[in-house]
N, C-alpha and C. Protein backbone atom coordinates (compact mmCIF):
# COMPACT_ATOMS: atom_id res chain seq x y z
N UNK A 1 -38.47 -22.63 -86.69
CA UNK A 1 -39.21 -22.08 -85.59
C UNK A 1 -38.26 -21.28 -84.70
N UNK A 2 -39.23 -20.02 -84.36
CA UNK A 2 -37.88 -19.07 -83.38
C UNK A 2 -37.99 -19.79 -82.12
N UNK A 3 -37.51 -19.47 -81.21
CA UNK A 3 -37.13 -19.93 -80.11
C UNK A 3 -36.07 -18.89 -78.83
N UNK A 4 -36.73 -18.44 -77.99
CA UNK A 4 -35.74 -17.58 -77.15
C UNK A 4 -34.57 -18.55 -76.96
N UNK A 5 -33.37 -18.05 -76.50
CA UNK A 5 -32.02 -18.94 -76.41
C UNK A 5 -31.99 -19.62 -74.88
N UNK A 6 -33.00 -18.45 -73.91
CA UNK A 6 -32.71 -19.57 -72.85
C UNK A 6 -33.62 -20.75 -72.21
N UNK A 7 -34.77 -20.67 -73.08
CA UNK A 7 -35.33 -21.77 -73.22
C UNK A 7 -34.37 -23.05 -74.02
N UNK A 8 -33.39 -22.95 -74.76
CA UNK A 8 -33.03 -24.08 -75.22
C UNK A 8 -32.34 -24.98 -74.49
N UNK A 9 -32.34 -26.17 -74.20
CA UNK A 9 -31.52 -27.04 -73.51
C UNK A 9 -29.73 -26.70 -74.27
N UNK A 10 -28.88 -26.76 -73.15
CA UNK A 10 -27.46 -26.63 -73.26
C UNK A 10 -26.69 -27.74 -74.64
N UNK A 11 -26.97 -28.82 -74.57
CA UNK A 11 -26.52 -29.31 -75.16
C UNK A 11 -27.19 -29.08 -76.64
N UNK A 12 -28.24 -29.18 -76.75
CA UNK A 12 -28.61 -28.41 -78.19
C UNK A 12 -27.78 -27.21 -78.55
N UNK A 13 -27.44 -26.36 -77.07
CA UNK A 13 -26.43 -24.97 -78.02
C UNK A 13 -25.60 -25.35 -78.08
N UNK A 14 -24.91 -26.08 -77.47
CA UNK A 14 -23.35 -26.11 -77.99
C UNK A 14 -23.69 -26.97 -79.35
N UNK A 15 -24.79 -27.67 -79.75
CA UNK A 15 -24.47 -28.60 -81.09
C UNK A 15 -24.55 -27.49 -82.25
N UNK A 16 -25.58 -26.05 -82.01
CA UNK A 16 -25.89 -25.61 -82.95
C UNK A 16 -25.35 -23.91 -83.02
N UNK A 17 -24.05 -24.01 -81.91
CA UNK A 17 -23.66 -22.96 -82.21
C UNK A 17 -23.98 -21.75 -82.71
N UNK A 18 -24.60 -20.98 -81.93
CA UNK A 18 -25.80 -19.42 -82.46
C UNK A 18 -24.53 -18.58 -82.13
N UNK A 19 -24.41 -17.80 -83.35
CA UNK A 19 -23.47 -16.06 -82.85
C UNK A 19 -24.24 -15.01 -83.16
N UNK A 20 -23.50 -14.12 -82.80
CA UNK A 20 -24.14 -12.70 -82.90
C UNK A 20 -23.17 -12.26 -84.10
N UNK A 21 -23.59 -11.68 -84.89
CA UNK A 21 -22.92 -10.96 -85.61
C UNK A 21 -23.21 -9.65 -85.80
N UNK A 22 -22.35 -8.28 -85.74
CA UNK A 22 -22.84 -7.45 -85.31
C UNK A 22 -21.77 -6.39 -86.56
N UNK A 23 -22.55 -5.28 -86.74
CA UNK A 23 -22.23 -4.02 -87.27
C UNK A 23 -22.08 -2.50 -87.00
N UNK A 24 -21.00 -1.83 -86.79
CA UNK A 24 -21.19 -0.69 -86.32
C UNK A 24 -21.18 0.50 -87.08
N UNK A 25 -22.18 1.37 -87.46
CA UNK A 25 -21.62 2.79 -88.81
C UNK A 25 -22.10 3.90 -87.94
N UNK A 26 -21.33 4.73 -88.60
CA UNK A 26 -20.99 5.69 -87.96
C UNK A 26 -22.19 6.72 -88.42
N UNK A 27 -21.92 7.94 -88.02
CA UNK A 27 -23.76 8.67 -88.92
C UNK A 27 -23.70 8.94 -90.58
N UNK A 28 -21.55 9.04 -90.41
CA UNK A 28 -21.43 9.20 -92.10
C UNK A 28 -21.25 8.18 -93.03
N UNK A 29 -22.08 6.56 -92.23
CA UNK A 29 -22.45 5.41 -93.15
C UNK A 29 -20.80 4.63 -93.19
N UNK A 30 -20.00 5.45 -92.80
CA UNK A 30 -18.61 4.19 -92.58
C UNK A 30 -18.72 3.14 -91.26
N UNK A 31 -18.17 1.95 -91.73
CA UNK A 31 -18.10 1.01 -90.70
C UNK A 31 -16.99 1.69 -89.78
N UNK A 32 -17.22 1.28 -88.75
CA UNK A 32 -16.50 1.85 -87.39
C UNK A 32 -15.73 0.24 -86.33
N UNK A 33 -16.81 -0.34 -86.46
CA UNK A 33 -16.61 -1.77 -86.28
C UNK A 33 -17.69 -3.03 -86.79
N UNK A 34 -16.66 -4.28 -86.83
CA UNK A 34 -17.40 -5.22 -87.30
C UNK A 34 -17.17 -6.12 -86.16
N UNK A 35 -17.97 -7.70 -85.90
CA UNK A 35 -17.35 -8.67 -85.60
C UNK A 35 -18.20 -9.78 -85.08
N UNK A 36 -18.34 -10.69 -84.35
CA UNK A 36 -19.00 -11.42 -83.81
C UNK A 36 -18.67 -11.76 -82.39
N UNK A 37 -19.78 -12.35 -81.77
CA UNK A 37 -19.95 -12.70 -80.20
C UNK A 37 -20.69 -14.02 -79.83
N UNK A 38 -19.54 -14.76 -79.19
CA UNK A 38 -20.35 -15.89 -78.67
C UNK A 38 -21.14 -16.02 -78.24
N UNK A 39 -22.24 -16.74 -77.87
CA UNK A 39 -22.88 -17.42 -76.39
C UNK A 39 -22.14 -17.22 -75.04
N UNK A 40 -22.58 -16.64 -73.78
CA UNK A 40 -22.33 -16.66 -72.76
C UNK A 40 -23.08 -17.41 -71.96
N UNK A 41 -22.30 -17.63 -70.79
CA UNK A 41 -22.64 -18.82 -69.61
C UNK A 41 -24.05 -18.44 -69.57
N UNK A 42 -24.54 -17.02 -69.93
CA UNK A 42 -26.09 -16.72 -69.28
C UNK A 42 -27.19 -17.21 -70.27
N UNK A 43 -26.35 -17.73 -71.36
CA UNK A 43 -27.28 -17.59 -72.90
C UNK A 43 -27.68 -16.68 -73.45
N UNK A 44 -26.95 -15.50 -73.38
CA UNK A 44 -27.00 -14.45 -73.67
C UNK A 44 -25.78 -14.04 -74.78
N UNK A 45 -25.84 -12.51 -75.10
CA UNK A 45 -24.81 -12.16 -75.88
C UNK A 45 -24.80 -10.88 -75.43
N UNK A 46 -23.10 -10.56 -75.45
CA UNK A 46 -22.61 -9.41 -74.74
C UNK A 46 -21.42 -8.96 -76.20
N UNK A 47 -21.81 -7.90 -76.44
CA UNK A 47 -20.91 -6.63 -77.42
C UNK A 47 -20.23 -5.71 -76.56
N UNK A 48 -18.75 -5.79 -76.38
CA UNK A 48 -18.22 -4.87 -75.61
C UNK A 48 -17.84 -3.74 -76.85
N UNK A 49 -18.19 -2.85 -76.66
CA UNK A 49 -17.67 -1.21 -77.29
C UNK A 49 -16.31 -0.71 -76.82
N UNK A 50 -16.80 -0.65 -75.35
CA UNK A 50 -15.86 -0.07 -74.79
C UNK A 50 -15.18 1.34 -75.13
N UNK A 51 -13.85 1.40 -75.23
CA UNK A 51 -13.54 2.89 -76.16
C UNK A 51 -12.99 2.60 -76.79
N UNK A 52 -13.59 1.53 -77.68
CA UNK A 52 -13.46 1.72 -79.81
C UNK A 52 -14.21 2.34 -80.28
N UNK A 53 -14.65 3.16 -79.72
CA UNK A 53 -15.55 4.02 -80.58
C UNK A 53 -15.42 5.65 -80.23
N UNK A 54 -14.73 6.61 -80.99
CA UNK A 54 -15.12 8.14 -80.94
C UNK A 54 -16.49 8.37 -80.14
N UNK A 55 -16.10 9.70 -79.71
CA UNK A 55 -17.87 10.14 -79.44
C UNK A 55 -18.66 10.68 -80.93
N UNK A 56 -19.52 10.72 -80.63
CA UNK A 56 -20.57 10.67 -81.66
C UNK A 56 -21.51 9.35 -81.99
N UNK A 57 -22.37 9.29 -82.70
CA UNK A 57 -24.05 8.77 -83.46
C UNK A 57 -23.35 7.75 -84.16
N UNK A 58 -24.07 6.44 -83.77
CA UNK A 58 -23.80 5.31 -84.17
C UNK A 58 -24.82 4.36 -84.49
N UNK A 59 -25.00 3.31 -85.33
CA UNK A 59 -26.08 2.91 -85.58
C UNK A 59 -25.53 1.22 -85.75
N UNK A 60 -25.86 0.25 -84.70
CA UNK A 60 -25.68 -0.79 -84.66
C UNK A 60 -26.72 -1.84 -85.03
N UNK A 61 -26.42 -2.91 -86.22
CA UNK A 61 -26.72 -3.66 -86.81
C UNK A 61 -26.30 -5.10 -86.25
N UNK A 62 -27.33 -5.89 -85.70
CA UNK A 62 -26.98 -7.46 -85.71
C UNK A 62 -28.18 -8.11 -85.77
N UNK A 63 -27.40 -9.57 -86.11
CA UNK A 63 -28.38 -10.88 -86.24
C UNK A 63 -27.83 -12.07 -85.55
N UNK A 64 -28.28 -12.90 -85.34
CA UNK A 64 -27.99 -14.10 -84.78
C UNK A 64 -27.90 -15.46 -86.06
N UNK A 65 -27.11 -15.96 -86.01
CA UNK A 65 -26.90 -17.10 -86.98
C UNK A 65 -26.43 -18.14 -85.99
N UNK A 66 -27.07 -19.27 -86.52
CA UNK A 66 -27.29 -21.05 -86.06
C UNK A 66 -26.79 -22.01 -87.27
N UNK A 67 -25.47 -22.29 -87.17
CA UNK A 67 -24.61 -23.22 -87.32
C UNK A 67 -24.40 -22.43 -88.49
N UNK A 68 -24.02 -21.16 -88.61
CA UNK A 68 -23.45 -20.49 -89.99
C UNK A 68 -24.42 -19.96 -90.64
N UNK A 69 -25.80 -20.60 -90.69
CA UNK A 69 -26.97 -20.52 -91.08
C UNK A 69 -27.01 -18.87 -91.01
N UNK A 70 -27.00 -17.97 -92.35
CA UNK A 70 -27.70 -16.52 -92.19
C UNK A 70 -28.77 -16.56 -92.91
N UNK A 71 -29.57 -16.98 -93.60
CA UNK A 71 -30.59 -17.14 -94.12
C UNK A 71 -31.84 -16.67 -93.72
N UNK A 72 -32.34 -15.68 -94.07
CA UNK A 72 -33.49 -15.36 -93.80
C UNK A 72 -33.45 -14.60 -92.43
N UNK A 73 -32.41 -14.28 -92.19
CA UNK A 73 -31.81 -13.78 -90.65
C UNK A 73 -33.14 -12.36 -90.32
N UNK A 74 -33.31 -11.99 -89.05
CA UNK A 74 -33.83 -10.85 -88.71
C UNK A 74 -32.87 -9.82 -88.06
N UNK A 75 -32.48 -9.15 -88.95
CA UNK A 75 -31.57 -8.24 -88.54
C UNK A 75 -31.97 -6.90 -87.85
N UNK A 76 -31.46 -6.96 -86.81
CA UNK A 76 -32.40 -5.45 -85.33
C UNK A 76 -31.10 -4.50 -85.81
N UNK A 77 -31.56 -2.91 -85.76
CA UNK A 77 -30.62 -2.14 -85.87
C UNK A 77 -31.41 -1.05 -84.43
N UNK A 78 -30.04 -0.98 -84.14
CA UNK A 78 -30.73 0.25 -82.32
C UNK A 78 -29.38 1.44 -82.08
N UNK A 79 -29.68 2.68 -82.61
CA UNK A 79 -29.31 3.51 -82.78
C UNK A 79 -28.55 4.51 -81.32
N UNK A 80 -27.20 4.66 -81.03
CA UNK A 80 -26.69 4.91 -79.82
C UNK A 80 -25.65 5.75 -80.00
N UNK A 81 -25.39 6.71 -79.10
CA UNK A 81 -24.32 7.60 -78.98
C UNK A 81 -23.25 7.57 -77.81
N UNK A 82 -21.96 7.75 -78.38
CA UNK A 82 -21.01 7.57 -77.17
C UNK A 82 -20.49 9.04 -77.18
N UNK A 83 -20.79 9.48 -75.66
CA UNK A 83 -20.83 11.02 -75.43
C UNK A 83 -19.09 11.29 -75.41
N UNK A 84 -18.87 12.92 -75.52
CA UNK A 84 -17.69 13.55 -75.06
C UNK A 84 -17.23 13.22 -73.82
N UNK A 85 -17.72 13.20 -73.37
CA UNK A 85 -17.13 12.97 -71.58
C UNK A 85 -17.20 11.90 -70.84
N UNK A 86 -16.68 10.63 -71.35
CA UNK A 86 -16.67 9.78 -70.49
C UNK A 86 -15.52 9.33 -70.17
């Protein structure tokens, strides 16, 4: 059963450990970055970019996995550009 994360009681997350695992390609289909992200104090998940990334069209891939568990994962992809001028 899904479940938003901040409905879950605290001690259930820390037992069942949820990450983000996340993917970054570039428009010419090369990975640019990979990696994963904890749980934050908010129950949330935060991907810093920052400036690892060139400017140009990027297309980011993640899922959330519970205790390693990828199985059947729903993987969101949300398509973003990091401009010349920042």
């Amino acid at each position: 059963m899904r479940t938003p994360l901040k409905s879950v009681q605290g001690d259930v997350l820390r037992r069942s450990a949820p990450e983000c695992r996340y993917l970054v390609r570039g428009e010419d289909g090369h990975v640019a970055l990979a990696g994963t992200a904890v749980l934050g104090a908010e129950k949330s998940f935060e991907i810093r970019l920052g400036d690892r990334l060139a400017p140009g069209r990027y297309a980011l891939s993640l899922m959330i996995a519970v205790n390693g568990n990828a199985v059947n994962a729903d993987i969101q992809r949300i398509a973003f550009s990091v401009p010349l001028d920042r």
